[in-house]
PDB file of N, CA and C in Angstrom:
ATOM      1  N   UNK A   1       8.538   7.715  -4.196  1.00  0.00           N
ATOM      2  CA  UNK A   1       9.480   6.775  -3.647  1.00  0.00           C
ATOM      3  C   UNK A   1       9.752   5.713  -4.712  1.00  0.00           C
ATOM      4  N   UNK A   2      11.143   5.355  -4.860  1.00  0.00           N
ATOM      5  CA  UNK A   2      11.567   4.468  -6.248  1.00  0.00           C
ATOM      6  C   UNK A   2      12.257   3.148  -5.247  1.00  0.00           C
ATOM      7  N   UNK A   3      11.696   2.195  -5.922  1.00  0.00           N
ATOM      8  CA  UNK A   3      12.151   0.321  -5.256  1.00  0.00           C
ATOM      9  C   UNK A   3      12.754   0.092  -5.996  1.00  0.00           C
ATOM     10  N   UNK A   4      14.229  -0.486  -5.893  1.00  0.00           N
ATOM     11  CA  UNK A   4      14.964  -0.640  -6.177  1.00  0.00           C
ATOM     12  C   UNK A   4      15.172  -2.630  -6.410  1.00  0.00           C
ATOM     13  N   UNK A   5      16.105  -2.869  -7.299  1.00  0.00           N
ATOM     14  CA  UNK A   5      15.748  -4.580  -7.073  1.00  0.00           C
ATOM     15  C   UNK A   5      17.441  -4.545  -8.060  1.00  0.00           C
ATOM     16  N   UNK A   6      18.629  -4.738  -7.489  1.00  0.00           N
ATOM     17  CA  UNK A   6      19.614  -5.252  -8.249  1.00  0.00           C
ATOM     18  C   UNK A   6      20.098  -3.976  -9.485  1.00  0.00           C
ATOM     19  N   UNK A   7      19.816  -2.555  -8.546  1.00  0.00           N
ATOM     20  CA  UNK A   7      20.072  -1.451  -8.993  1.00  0.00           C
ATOM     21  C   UNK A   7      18.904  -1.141 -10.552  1.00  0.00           C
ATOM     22  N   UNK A   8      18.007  -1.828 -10.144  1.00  0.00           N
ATOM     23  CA  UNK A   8      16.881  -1.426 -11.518  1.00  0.00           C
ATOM     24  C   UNK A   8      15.901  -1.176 -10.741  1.00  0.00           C
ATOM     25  N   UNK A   9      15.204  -0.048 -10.814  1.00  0.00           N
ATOM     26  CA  UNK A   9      13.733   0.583 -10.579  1.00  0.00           C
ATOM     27  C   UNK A   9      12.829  -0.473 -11.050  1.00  0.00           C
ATOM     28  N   UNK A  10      12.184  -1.281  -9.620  1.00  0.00           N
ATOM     29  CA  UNK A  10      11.140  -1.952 -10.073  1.00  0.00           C
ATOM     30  C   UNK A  10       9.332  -1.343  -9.491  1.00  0.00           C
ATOM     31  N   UNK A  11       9.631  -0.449  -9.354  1.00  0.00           N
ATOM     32  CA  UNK A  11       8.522   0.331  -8.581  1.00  0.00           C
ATOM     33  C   UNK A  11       8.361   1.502  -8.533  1.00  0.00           C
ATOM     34  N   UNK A  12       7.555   2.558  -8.543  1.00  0.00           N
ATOM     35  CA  UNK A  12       7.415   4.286  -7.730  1.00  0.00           C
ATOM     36  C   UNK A  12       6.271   4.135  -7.618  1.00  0.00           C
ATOM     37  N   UNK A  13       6.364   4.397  -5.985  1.00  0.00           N
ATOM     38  CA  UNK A  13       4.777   5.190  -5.846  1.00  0.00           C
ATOM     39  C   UNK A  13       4.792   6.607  -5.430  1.00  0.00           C
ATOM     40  N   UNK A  14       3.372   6.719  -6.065  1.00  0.00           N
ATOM     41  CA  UNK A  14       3.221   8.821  -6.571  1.00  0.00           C
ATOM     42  C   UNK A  14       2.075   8.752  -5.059  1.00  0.00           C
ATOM     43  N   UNK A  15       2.847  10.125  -4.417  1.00  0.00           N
ATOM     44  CA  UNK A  15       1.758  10.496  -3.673  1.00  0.00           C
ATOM     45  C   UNK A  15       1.458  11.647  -3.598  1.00  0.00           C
ATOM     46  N   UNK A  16       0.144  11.825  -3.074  1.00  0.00           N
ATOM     47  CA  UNK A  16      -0.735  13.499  -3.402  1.00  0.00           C
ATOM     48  C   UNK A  16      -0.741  14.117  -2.380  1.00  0.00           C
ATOM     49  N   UNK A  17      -1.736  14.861  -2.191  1.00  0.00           N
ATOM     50  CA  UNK A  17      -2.046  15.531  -0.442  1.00  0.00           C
ATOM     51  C   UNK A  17      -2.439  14.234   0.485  1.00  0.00           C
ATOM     52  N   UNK A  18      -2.254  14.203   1.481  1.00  0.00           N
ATOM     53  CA  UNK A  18      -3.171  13.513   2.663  1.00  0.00           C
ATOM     54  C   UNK A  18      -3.330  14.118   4.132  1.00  0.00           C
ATOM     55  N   UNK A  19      -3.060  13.254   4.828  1.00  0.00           N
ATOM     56  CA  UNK A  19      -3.535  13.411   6.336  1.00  0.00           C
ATOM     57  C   UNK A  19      -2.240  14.169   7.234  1.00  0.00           C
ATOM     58  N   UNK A  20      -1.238  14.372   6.421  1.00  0.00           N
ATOM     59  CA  UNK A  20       0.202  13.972   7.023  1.00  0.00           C
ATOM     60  C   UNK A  20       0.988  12.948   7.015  1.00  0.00           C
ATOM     61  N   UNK A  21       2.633  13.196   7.103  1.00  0.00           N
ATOM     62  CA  UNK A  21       3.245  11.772   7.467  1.00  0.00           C
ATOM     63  C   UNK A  21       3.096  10.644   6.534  1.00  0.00           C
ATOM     64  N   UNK A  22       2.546  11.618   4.724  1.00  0.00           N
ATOM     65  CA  UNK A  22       2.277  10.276   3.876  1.00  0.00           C
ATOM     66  C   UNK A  22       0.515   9.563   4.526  1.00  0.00           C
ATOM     67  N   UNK A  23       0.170   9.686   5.686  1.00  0.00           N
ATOM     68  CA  UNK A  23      -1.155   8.959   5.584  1.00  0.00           C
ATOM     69  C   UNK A  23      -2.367   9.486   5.020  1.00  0.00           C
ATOM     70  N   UNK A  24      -2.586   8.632   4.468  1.00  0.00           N
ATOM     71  CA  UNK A  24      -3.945   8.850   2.830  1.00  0.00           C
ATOM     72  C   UNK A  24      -3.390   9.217   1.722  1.00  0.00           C
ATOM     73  N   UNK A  25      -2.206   9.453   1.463  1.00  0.00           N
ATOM     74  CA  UNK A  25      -1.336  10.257   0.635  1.00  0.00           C
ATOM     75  C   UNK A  25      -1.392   9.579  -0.552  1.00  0.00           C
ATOM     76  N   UNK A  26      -1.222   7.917  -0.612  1.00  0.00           N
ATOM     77  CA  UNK A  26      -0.768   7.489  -1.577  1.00  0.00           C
ATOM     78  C   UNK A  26      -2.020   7.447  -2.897  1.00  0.00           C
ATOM     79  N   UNK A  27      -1.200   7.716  -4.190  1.00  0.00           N
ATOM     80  CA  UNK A  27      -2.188   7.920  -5.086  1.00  0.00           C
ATOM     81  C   UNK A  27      -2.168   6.494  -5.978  1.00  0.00           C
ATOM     82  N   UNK A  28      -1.218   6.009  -6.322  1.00  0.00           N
ATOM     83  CA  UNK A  28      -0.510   5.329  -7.351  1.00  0.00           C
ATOM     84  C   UNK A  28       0.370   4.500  -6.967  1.00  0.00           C
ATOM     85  N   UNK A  29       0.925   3.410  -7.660  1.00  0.00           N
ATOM     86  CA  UNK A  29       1.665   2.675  -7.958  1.00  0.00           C
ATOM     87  C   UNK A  29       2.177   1.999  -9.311  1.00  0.00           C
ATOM     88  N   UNK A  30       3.255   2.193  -9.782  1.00  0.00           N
ATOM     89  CA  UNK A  30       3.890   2.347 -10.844  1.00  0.00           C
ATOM     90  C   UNK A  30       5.192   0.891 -10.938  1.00  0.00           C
ATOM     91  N   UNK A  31       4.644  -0.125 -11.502  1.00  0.00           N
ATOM     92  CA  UNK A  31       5.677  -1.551 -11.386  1.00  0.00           C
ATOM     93  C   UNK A  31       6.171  -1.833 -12.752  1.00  0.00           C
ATOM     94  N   UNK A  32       7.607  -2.032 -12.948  1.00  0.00           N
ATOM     95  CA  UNK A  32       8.090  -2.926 -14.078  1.00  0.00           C
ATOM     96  C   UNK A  32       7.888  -4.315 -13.868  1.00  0.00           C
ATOM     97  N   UNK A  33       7.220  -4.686 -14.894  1.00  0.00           N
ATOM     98  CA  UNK A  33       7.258  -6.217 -15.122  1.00  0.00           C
ATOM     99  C   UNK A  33       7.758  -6.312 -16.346  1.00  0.00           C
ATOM    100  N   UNK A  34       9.248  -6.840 -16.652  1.00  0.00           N
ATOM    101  CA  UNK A  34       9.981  -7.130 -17.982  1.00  0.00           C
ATOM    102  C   UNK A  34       9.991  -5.782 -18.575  1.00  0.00           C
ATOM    103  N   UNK A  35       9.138  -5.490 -19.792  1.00  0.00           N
ATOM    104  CA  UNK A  35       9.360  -4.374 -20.071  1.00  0.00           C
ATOM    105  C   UNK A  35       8.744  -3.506 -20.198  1.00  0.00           C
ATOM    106  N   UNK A  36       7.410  -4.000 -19.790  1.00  0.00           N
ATOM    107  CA  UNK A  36       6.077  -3.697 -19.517  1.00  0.00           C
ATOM    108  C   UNK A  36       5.528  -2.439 -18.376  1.00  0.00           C
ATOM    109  N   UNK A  37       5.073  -1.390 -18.124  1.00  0.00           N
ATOM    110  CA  UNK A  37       4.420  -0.706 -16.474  1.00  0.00           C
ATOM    111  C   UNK A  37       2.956  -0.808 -16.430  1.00  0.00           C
ATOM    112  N   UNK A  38       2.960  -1.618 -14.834  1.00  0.00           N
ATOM    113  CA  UNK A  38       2.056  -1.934 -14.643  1.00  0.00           C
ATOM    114  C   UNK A  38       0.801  -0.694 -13.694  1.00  0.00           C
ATOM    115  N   UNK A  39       0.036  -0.142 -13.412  1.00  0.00           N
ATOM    116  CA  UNK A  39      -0.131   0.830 -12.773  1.00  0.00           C
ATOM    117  C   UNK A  39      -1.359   0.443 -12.087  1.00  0.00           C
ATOM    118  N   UNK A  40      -1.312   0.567 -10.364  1.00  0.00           N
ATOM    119  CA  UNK A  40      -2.332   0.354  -9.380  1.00  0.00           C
ATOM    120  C   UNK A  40      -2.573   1.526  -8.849  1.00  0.00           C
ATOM    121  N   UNK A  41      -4.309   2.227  -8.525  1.00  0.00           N
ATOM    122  CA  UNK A  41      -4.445   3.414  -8.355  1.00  0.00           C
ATOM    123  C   UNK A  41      -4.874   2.961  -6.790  1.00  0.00           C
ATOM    124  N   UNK A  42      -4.808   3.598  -5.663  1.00  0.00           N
ATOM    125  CA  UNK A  42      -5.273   3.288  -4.200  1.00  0.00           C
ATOM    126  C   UNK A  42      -6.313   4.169  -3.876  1.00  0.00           C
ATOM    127  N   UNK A  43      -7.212   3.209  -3.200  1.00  0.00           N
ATOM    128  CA  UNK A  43      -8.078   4.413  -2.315  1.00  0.00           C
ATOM    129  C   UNK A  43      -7.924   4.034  -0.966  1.00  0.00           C
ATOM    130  N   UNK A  44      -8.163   5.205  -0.317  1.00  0.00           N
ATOM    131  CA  UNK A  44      -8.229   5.342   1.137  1.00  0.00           C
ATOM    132  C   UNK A  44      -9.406   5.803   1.896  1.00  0.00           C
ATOM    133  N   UNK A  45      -9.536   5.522   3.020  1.00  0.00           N
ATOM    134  CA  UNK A  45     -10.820   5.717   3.657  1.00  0.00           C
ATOM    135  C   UNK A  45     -10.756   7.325   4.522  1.00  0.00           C
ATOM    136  N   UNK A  46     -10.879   7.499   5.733  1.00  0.00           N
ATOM    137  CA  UNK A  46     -11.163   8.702   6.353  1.00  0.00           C
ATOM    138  C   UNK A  46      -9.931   8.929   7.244  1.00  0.00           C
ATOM    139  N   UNK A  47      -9.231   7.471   7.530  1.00  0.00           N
ATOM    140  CA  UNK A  47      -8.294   7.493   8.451  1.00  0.00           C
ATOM    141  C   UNK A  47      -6.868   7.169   7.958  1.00  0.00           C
ATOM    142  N   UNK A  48      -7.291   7.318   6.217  1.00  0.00           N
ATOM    143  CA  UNK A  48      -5.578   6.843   5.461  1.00  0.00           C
ATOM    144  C   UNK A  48      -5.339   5.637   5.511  1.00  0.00           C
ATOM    145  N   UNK A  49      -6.139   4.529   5.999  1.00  0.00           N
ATOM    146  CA  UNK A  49      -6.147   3.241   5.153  1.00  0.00           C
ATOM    147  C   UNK A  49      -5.946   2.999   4.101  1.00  0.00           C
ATOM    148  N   UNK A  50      -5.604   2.153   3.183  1.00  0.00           N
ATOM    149  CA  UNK A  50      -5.959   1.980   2.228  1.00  0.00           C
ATOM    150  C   UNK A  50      -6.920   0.852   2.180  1.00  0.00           C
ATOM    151  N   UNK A  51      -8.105   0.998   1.279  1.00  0.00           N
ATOM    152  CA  UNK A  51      -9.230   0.167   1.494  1.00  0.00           C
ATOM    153  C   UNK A  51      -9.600  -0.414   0.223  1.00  0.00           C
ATOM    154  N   UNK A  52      -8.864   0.070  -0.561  1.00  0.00           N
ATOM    155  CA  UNK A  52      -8.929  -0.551  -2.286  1.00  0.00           C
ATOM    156  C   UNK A  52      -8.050  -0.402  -2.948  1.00  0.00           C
ATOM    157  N   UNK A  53      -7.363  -0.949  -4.242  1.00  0.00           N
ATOM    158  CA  UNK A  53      -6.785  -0.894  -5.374  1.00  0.00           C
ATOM    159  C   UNK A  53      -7.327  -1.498  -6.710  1.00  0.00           C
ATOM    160  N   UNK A  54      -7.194  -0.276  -7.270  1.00  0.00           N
ATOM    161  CA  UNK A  54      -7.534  -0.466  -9.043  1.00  0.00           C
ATOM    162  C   UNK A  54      -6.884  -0.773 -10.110  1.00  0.00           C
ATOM    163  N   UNK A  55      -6.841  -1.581 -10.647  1.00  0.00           N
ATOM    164  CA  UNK A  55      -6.247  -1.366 -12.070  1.00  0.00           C
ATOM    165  C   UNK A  55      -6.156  -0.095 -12.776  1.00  0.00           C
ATOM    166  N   UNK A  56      -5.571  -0.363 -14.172  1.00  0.00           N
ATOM    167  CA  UNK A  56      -5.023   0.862 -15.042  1.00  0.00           C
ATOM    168  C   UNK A  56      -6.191   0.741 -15.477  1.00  0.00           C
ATOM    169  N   UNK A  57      -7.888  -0.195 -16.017  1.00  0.00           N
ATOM    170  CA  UNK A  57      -8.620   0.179 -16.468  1.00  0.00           C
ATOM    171  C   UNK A  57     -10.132   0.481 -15.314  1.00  0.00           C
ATOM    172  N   UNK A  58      -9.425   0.365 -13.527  1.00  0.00           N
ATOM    173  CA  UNK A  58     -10.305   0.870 -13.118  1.00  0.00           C
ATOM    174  C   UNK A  58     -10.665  -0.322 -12.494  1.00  0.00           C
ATOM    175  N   UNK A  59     -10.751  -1.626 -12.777  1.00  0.00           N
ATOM    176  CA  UNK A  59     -11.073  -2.448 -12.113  1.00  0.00           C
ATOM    177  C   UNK A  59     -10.745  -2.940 -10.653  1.00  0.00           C
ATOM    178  N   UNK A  60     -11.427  -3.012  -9.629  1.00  0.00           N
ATOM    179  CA  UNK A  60     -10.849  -3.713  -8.258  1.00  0.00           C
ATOM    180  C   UNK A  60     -10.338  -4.574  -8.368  1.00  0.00           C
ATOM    181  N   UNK A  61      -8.536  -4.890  -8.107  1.00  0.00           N
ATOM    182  CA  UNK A  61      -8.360  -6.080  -7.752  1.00  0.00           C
ATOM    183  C   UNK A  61      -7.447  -6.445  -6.019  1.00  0.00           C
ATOM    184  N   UNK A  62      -8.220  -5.304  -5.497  1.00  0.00           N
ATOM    185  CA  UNK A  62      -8.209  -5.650  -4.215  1.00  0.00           C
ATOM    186  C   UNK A  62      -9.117  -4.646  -3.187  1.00  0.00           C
ATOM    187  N   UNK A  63      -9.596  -5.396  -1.765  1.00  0.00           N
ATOM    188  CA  UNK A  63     -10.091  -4.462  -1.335  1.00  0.00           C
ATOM    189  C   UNK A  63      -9.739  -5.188   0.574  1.00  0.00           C
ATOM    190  N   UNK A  64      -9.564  -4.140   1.025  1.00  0.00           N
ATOM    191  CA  UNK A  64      -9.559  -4.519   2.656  1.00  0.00           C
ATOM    192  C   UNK A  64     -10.249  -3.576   3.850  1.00  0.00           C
ATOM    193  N   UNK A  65     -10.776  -4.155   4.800  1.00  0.00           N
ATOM    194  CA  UNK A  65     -11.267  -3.525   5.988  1.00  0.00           C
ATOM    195  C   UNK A  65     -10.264  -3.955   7.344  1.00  0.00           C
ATOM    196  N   UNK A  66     -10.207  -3.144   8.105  1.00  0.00           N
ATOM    197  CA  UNK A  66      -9.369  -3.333   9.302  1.00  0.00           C
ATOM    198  C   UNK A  66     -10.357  -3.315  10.612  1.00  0.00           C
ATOM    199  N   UNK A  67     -10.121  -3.879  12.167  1.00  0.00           N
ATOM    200  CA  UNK A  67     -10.347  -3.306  13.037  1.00  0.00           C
ATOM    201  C   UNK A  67      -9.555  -2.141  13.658  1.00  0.00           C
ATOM    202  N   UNK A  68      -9.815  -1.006  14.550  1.00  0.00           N
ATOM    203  CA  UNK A  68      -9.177  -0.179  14.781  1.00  0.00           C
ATOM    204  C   UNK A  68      -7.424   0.262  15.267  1.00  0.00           C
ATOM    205  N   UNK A  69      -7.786  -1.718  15.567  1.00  0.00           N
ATOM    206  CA  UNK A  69      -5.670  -1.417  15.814  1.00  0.00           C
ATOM    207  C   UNK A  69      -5.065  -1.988  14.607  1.00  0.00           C
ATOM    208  N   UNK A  70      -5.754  -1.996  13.645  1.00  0.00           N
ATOM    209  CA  UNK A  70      -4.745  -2.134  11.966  1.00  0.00           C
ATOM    210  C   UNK A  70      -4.864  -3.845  11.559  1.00  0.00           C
ATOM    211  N   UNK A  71      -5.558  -4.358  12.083  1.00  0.00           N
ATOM    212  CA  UNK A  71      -5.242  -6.050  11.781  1.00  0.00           C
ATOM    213  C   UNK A  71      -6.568  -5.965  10.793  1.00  0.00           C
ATOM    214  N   UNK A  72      -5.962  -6.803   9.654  1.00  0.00           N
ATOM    215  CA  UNK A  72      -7.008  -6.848   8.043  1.00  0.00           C
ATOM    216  C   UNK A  72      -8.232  -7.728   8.724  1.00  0.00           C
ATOM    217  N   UNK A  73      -9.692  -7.714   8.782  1.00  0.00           N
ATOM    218  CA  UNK A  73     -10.224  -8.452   9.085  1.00  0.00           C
ATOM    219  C   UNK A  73     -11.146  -8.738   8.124  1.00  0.00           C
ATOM    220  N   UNK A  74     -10.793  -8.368   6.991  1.00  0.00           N
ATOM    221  CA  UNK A  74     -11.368  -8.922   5.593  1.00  0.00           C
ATOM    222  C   UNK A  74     -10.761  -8.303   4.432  1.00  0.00           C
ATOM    223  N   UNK A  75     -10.621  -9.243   3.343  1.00  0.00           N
ATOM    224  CA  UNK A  75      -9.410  -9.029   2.104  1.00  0.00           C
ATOM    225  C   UNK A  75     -10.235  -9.540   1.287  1.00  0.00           C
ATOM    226  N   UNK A  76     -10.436  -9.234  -0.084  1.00  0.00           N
ATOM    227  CA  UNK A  76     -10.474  -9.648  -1.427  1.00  0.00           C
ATOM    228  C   UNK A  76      -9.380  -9.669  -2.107  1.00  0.00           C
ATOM    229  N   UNK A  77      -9.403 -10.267  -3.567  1.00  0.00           N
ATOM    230  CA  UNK A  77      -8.109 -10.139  -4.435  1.00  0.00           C
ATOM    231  C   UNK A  77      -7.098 -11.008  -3.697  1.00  0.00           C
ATOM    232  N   UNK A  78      -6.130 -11.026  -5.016  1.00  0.00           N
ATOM    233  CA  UNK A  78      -4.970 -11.379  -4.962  1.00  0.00           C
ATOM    234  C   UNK A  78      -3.766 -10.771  -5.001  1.00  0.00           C
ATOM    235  N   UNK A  79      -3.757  -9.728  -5.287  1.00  0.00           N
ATOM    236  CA  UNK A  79      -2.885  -8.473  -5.690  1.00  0.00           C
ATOM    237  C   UNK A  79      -1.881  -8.549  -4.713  1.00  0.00           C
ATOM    238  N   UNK A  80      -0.749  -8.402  -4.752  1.00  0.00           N
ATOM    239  CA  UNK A  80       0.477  -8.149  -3.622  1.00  0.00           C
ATOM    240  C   UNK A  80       0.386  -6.876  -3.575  1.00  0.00           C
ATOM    241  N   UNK A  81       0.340  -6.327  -2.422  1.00  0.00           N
ATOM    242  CA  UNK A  81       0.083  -5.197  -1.663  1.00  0.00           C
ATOM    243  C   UNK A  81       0.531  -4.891  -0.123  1.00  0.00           C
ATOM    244  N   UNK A  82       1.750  -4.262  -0.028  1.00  0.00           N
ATOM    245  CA  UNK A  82       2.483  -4.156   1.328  1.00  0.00           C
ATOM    246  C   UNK A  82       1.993  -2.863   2.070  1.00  0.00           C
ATOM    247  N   UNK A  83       1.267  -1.840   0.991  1.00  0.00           N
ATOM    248  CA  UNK A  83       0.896  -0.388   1.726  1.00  0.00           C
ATOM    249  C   UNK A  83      -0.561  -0.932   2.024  1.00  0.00           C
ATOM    250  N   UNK A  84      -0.882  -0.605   3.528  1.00  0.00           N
ATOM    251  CA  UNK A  84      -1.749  -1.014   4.003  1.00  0.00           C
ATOM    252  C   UNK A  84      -2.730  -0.108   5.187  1.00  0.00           C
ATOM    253  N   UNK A  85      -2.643  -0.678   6.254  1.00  0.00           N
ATOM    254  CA  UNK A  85      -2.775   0.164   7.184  1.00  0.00           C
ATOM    255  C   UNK A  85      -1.867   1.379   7.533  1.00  0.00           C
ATOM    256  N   UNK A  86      -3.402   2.350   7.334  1.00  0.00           N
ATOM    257  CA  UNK A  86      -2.565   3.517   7.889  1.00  0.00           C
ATOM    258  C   UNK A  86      -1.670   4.390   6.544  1.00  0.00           C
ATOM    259  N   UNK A  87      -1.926   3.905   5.645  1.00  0.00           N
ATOM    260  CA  UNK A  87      -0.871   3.750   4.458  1.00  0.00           C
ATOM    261  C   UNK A  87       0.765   3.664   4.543  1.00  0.00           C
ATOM    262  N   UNK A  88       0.595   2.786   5.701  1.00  0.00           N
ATOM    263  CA  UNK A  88       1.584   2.521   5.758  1.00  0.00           C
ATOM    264  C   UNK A  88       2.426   1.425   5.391  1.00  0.00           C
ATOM    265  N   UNK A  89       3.789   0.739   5.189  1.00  0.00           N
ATOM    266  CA  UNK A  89       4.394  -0.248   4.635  1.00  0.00           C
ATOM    267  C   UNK A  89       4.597  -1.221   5.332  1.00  0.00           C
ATOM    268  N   UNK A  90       3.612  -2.419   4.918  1.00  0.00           N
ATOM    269  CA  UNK A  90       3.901  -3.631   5.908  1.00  0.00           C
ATOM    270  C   UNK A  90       4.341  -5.022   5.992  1.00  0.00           C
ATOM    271  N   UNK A  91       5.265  -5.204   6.619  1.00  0.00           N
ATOM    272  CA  UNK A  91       6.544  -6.312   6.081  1.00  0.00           C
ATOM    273  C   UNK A  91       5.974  -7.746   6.423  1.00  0.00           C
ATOM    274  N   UNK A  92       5.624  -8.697   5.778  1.00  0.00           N
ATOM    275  CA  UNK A  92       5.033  -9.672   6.454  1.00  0.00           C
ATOM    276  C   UNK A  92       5.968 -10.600   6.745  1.00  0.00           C
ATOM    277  N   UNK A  93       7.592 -10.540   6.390  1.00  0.00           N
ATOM    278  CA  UNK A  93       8.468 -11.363   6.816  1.00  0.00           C
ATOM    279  C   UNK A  93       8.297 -11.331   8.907  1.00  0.00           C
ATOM    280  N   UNK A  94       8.298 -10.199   9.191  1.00  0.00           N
ATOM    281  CA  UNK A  94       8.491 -10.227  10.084  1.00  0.00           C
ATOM    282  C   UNK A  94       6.964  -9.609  11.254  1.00  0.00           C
ATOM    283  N   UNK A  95       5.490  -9.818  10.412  1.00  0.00           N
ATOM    284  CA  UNK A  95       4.066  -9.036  10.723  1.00  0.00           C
ATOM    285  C   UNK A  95       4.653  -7.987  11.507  1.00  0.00           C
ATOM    286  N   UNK A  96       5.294  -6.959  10.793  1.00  0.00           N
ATOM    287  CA  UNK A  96       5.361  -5.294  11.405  1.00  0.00           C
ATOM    288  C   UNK A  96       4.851  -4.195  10.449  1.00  0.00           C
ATOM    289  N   UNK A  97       4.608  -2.914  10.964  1.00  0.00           N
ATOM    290  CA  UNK A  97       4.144  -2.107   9.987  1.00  0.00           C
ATOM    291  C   UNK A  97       5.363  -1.054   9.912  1.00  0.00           C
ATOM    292  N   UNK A  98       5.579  -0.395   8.990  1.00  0.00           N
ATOM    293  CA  UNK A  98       6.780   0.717   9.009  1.00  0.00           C
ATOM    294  C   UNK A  98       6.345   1.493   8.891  1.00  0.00           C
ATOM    295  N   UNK A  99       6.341   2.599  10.322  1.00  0.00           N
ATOM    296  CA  UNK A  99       5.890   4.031  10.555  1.00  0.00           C
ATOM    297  C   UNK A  99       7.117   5.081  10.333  1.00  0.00           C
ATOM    298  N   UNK A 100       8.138   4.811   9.780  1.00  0.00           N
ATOM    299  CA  UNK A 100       9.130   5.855   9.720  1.00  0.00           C
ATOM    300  C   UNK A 100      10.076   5.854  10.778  1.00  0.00           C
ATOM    301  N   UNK A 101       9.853   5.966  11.667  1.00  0.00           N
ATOM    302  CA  UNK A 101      10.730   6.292  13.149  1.00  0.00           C
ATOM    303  C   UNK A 101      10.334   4.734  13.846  1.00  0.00           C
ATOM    304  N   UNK A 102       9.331   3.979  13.752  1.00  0.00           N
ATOM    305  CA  UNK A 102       9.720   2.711  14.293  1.00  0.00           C
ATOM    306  C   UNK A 102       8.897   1.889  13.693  1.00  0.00           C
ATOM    307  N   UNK A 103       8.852   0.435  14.186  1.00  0.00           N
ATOM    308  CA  UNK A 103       7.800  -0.229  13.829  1.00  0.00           C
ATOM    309  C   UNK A 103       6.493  -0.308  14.677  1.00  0.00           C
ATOM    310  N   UNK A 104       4.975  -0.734  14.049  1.00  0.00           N
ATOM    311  CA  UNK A 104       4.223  -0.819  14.931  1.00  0.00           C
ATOM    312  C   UNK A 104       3.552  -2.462  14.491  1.00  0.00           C
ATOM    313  N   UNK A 105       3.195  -3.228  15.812  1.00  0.00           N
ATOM    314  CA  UNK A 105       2.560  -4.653  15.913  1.00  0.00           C
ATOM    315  C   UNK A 105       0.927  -3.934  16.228  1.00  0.00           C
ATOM    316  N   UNK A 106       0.302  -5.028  15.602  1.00  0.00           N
ATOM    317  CA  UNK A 106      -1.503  -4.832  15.992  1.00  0.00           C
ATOM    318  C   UNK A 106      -1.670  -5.449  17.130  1.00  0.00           C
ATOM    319  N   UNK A 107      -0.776  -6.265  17.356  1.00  0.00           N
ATOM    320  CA  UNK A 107      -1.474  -7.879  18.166  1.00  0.00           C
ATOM    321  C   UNK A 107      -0.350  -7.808  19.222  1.00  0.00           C
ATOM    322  N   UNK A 108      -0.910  -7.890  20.611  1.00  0.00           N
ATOM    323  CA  UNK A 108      -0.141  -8.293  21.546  1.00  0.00           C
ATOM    324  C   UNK A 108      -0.045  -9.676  21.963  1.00  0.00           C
TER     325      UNK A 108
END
């Protein structure tokens, strides 16, 4: 999938096998900064979370745990990171997650 920003590719993320539906799928992340690519590797847990991201030399600079309806209940790092629960894409303009066919809320 290629992000787009003012018709310039500022993003692709590479994904591998997973769970289905893209969940656990994601492998990578691939960012232009100026002229520079920046590259974040993801891990995922059993249920396609994502529960970490690495640097290009391997280093953590993020890590998260969820309770079972998707709300982060502990974060490290600073890293901007929208693939989240579920590996899925989550918009914090508006706290929704993007499942493809709709959105999903944690919190009633």
């Amino acid at each position: 999938m290629l992000i787009f920003e003012e018709d310039q590719v500022v993003a692709q993320y590479i994904h591998g096998s997973g769970l289905g539906a893209d969940v656990g799928s994601l492998v990578m992340k691939e960012s232009v900064i100026g002229s520079a690519v920046q590259a974040s590797y993801y891990y995922s847990n059993h249920r396609g979370d994502v529960t970490a991201v690495a640097d290009s030399s391997g280093a953590l600079i993020a890590s998260y745990r969820y309770d079972a309806f998707g709300n982060v209940i502990e974060q490290s790092g600073t890293t901007e990171n929208d693939i989240q629960f579920s590996s899925k894409r989550y918009n914090s303009d508006i706290s929704l997650s993007y499942f493809g066919a709709r959105y999903y809320v944690s919190v009633l």
